[in-house]
PDB file of N, CA and C in Angstrom:
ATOM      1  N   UNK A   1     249.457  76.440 104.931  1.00  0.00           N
ATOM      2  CA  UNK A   1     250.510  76.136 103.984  1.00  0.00           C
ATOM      3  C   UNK A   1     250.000  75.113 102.981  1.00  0.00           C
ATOM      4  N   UNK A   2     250.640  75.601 101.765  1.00  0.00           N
ATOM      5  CA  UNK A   2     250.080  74.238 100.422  1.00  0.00           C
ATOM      6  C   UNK A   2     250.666  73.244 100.322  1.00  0.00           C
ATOM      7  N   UNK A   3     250.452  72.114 100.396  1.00  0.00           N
ATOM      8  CA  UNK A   3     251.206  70.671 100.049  1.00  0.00           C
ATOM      9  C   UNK A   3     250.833  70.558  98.441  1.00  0.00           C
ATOM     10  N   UNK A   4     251.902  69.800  97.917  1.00  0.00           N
ATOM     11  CA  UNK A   4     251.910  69.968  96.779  1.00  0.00           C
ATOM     12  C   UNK A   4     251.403  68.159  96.610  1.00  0.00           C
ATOM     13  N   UNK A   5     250.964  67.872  95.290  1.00  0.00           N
ATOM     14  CA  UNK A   5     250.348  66.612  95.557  1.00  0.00           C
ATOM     15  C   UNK A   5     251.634  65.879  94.751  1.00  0.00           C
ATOM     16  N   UNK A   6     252.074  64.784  94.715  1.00  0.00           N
ATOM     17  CA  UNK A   6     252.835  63.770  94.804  1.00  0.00           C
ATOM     18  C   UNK A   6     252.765  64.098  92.840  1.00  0.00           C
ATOM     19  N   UNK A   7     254.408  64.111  92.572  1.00  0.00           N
ATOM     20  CA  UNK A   7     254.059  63.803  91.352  1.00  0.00           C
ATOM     21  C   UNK A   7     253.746  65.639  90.203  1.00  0.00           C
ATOM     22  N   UNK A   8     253.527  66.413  91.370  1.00  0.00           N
ATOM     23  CA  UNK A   8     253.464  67.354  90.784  1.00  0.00           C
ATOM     24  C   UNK A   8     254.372  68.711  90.886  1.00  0.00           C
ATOM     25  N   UNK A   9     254.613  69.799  90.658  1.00  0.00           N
ATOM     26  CA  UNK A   9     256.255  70.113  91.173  1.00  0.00           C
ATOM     27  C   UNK A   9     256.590  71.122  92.205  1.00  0.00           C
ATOM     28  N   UNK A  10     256.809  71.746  92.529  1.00  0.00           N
ATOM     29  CA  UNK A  10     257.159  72.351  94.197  1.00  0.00           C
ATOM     30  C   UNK A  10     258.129  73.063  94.258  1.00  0.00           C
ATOM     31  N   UNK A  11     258.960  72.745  95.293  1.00  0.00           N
ATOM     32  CA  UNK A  11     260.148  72.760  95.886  1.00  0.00           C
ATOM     33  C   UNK A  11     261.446  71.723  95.279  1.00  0.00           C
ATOM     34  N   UNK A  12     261.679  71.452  94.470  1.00  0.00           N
ATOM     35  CA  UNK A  12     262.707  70.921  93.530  1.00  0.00           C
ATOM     36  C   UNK A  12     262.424  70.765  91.871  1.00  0.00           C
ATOM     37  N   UNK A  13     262.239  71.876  91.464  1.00  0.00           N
ATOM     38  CA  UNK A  13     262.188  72.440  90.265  1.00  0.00           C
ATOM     39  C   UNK A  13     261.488  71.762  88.862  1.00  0.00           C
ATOM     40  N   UNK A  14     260.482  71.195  89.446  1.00  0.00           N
ATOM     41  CA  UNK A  14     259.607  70.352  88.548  1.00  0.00           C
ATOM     42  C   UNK A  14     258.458  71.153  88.237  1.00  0.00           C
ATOM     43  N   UNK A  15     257.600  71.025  87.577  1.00  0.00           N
ATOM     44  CA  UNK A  15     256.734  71.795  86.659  1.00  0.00           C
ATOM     45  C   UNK A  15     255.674  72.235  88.068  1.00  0.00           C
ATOM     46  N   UNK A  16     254.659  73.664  87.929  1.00  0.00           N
ATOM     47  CA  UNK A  16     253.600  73.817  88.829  1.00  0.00           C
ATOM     48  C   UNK A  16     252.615  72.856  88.508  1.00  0.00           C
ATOM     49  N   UNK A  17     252.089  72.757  89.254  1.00  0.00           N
ATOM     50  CA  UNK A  17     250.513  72.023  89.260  1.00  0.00           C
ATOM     51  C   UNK A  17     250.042  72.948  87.861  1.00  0.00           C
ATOM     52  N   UNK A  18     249.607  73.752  87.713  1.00  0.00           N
ATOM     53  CA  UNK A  18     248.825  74.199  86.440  1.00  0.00           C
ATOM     54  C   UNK A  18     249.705  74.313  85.500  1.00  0.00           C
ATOM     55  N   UNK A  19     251.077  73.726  85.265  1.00  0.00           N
ATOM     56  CA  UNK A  19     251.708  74.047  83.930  1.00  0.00           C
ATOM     57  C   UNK A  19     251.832  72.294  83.360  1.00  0.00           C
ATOM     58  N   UNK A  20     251.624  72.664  81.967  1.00  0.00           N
ATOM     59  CA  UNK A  20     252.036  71.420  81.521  1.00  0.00           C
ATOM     60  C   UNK A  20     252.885  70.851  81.212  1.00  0.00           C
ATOM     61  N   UNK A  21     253.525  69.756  81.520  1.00  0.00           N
ATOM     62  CA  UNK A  21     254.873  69.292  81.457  1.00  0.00           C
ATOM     63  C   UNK A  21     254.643  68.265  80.166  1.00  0.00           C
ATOM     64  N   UNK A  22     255.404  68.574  78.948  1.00  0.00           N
ATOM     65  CA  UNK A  22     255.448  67.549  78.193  1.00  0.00           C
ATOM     66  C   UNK A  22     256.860  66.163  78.220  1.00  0.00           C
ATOM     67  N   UNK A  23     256.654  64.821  77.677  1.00  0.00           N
ATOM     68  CA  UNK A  23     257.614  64.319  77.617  1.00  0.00           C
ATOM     69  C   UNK A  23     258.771  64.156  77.472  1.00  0.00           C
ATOM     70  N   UNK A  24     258.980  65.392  76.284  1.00  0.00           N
ATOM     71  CA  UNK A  24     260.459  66.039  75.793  1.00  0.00           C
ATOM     72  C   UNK A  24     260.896  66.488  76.890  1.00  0.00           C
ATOM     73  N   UNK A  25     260.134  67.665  77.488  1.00  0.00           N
ATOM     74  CA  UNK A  25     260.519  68.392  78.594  1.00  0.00           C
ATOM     75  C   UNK A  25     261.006  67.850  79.810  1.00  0.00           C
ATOM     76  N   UNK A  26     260.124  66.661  80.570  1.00  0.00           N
ATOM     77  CA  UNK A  26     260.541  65.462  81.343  1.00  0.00           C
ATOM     78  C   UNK A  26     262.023  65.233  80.907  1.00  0.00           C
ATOM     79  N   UNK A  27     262.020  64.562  80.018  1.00  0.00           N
ATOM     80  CA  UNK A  27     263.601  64.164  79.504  1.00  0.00           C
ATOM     81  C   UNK A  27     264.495  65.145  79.483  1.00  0.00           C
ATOM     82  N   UNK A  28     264.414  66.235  79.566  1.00  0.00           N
ATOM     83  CA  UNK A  28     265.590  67.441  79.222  1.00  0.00           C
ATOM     84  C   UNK A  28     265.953  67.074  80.482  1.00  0.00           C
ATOM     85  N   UNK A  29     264.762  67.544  81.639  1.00  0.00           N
ATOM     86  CA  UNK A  29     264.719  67.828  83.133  1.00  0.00           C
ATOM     87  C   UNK A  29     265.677  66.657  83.007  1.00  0.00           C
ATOM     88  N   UNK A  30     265.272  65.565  83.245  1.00  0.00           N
ATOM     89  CA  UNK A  30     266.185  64.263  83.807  1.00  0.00           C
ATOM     90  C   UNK A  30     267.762  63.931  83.522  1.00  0.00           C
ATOM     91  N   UNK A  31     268.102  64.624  82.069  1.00  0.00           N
ATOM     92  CA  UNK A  31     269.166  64.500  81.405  1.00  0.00           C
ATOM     93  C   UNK A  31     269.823  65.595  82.301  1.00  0.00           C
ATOM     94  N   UNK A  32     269.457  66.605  82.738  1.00  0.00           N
ATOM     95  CA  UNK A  32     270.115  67.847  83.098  1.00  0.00           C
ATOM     96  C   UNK A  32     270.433  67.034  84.331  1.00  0.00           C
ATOM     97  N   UNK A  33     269.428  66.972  85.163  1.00  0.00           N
ATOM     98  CA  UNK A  33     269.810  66.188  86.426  1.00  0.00           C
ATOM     99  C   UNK A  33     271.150  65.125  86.715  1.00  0.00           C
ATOM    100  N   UNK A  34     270.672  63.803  85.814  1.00  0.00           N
ATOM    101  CA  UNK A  34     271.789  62.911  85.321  1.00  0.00           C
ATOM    102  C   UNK A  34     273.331  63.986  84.701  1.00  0.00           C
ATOM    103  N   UNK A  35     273.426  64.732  84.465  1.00  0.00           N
ATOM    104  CA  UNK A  35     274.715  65.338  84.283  1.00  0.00           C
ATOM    105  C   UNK A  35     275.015  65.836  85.229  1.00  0.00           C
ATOM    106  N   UNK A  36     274.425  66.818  86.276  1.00  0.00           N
ATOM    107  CA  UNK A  36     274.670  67.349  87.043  1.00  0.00           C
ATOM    108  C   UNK A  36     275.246  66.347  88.517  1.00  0.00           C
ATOM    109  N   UNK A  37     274.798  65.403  88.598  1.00  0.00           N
ATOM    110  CA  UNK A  37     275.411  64.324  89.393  1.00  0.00           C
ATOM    111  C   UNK A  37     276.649  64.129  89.141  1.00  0.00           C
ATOM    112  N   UNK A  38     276.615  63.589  87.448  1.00  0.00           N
ATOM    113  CA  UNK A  38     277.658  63.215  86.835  1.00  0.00           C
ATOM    114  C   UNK A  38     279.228  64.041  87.318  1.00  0.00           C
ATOM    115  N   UNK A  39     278.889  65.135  86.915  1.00  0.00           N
ATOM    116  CA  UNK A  39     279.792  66.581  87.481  1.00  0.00           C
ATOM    117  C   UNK A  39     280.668  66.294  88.693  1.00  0.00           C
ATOM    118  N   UNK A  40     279.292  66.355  89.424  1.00  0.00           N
ATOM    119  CA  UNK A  40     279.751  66.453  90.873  1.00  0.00           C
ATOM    120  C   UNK A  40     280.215  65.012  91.540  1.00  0.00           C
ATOM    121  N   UNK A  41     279.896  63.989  91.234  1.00  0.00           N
ATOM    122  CA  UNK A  41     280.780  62.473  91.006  1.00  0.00           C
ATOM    123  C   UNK A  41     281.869  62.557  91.005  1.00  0.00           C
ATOM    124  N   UNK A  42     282.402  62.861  89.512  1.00  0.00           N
ATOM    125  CA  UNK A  42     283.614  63.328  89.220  1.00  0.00           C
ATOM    126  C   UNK A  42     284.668  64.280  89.744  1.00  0.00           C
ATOM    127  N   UNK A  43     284.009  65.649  90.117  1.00  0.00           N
ATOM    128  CA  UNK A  43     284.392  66.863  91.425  1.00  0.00           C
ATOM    129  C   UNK A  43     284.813  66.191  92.458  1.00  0.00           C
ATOM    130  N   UNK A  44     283.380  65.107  92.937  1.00  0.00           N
ATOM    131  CA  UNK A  44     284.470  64.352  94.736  1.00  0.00           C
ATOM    132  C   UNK A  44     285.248  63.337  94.467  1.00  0.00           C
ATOM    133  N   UNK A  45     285.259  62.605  93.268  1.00  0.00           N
ATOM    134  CA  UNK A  45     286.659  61.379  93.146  1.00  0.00           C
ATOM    135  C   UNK A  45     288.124  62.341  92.770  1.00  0.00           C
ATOM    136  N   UNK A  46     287.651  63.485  92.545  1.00  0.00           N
ATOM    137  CA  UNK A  46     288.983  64.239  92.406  1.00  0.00           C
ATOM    138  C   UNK A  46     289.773  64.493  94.135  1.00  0.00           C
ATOM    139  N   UNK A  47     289.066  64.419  95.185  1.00  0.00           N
ATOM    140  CA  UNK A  47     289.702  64.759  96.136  1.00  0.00           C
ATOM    141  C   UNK A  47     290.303  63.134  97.333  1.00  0.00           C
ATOM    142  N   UNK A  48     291.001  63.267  97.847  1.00  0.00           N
ATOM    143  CA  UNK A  48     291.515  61.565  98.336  1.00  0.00           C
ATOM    144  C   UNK A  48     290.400  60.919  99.705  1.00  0.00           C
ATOM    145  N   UNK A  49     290.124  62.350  99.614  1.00  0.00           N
ATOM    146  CA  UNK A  49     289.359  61.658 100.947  1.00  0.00           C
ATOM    147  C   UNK A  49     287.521  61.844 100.971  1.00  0.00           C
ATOM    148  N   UNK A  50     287.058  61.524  99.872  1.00  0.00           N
ATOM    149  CA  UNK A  50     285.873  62.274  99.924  1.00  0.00           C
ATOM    150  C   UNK A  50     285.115  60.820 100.466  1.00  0.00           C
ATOM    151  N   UNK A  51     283.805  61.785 100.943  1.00  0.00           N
ATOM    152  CA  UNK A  51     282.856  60.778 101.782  1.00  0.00           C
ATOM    153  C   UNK A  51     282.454  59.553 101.333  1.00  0.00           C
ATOM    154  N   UNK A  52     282.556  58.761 101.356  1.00  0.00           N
ATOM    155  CA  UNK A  52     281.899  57.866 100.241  1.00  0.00           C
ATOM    156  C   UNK A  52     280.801  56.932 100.138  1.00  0.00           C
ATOM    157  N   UNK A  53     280.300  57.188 101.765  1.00  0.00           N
ATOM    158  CA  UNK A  53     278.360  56.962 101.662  1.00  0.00           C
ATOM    159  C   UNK A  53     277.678  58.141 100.639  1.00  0.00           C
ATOM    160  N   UNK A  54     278.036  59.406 100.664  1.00  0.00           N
ATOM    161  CA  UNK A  54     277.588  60.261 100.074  1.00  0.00           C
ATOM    162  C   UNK A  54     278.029  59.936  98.452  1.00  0.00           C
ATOM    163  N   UNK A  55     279.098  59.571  98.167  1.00  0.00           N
ATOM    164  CA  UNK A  55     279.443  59.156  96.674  1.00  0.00           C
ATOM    165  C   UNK A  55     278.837  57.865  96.169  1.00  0.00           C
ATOM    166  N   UNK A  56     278.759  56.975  97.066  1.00  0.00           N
ATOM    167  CA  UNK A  56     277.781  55.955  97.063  1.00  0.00           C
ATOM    168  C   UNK A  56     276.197  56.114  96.539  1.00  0.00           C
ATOM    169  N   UNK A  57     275.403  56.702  97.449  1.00  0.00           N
ATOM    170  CA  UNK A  57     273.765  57.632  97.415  1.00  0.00           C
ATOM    171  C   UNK A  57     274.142  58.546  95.997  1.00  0.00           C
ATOM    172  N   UNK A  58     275.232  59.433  95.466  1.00  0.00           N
ATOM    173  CA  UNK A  58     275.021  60.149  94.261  1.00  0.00           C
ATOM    174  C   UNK A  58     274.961  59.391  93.658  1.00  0.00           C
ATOM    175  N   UNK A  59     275.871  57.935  93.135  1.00  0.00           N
ATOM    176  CA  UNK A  59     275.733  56.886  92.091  1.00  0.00           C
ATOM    177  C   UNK A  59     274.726  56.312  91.921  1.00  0.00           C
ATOM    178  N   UNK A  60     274.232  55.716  93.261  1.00  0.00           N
ATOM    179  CA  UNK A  60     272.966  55.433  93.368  1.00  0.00           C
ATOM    180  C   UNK A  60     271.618  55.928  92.380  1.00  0.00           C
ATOM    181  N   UNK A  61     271.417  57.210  93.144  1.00  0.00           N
ATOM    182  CA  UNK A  61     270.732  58.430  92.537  1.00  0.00           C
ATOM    183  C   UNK A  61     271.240  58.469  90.508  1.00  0.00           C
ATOM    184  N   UNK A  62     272.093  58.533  90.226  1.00  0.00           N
ATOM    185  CA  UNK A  62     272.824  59.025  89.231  1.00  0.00           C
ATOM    186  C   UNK A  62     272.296  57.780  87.806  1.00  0.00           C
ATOM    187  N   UNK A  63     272.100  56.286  88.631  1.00  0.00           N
ATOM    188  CA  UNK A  63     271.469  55.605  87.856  1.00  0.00           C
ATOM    189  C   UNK A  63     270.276  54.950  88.364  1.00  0.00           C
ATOM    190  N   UNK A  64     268.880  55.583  89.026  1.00  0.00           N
ATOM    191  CA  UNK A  64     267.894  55.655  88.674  1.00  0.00           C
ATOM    192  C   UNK A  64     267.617  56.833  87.802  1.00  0.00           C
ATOM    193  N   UNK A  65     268.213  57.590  87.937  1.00  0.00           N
ATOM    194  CA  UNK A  65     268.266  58.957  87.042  1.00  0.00           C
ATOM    195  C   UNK A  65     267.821  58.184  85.106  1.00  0.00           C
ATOM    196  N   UNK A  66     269.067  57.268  85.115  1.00  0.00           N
ATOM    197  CA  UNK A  66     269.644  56.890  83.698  1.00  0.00           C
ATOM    198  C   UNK A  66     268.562  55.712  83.342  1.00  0.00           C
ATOM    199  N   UNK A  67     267.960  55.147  84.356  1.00  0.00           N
ATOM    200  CA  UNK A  67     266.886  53.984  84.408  1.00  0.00           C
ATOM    201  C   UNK A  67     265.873  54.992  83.884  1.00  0.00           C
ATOM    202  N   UNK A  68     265.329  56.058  84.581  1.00  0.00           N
ATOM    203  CA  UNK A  68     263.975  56.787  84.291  1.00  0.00           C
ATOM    204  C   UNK A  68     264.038  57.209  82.899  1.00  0.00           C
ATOM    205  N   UNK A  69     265.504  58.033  82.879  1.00  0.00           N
ATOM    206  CA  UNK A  69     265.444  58.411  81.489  1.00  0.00           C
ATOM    207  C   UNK A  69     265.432  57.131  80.235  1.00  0.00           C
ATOM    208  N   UNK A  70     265.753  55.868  80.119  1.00  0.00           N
ATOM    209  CA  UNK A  70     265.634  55.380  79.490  1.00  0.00           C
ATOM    210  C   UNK A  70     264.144  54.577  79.155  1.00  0.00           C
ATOM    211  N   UNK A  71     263.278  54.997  80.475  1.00  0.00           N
ATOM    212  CA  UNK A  71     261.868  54.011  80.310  1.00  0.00           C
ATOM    213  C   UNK A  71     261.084  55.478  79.513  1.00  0.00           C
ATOM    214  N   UNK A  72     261.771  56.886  80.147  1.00  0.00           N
ATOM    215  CA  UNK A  72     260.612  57.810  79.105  1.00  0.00           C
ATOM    216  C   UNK A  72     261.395  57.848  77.388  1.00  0.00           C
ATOM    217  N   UNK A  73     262.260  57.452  77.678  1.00  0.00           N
ATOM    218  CA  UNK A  73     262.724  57.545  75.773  1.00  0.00           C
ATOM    219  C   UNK A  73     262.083  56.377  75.022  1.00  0.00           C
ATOM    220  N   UNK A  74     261.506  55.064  75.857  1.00  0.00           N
ATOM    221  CA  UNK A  74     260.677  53.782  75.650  1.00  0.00           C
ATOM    222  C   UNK A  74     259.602  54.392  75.032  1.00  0.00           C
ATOM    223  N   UNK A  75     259.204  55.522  76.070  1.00  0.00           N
ATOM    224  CA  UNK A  75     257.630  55.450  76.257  1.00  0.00           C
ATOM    225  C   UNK A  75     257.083  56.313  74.987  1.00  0.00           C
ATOM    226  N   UNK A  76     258.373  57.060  74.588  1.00  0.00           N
ATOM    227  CA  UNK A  76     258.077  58.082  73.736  1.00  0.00           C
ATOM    228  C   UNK A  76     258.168  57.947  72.406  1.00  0.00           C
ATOM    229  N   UNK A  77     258.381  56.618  72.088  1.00  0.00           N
ATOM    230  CA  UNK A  77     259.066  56.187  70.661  1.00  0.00           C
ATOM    231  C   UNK A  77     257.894  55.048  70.602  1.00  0.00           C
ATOM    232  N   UNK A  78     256.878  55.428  69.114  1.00  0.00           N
ATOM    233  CA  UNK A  78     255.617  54.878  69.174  1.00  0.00           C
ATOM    234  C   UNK A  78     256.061  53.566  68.760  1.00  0.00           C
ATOM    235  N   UNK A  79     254.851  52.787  69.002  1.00  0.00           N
ATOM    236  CA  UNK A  79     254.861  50.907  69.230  1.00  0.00           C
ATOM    237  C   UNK A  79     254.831  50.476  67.824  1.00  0.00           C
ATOM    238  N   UNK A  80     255.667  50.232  66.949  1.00  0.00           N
ATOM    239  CA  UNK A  80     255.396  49.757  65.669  1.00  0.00           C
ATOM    240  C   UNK A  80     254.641  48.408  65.356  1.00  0.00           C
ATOM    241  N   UNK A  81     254.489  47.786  66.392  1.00  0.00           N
ATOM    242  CA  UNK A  81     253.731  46.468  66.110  1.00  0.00           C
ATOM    243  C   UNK A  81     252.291  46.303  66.132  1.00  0.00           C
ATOM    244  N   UNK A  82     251.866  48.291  66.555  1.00  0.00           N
ATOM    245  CA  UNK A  82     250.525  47.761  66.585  1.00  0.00           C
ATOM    246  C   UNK A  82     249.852  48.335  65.095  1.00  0.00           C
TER     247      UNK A  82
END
């Protein structure tokens, strides 16, 4: 069986090892992600009794999501000072 190396994509819908992933593309991925939490956030505060370690871990999740996406929109917007 293949292990996939750290960082490269697999089994949760990130790019193959031989395809190239550009920065834009990164950011779509992450934005899609970050909504899709978002969604489903919203879906379990709609019900009275929903789990809320699990609503806890999505928020969690939901803003490293919004952290990552904001260090690649950093990374991608060139350095005017140099």
């Amino acid at each position: 069986m293949m292990k996939w190396p750290p960082g490269k994509g697999g089994h949760n819908g990130e790019a193959a090892a031989n395809e190239t992933i550009t920065p834009a593309m990164r950011l779509m991925q992450l934005q899609a992600r970050h909504r899709a939490l978002d969604n489903k956030i919203t879906e379990m505060l709609g019900f009275p009794y929903q789990n809320q370690i699990l609503l806890q871990r999505l928020k969690k999740e939901k803003l490293r999501l919004k952290d990552a996406i904001s260090r690649l929109k950093d990374e991608m917007i060139p350095d005017l000072d140099a």
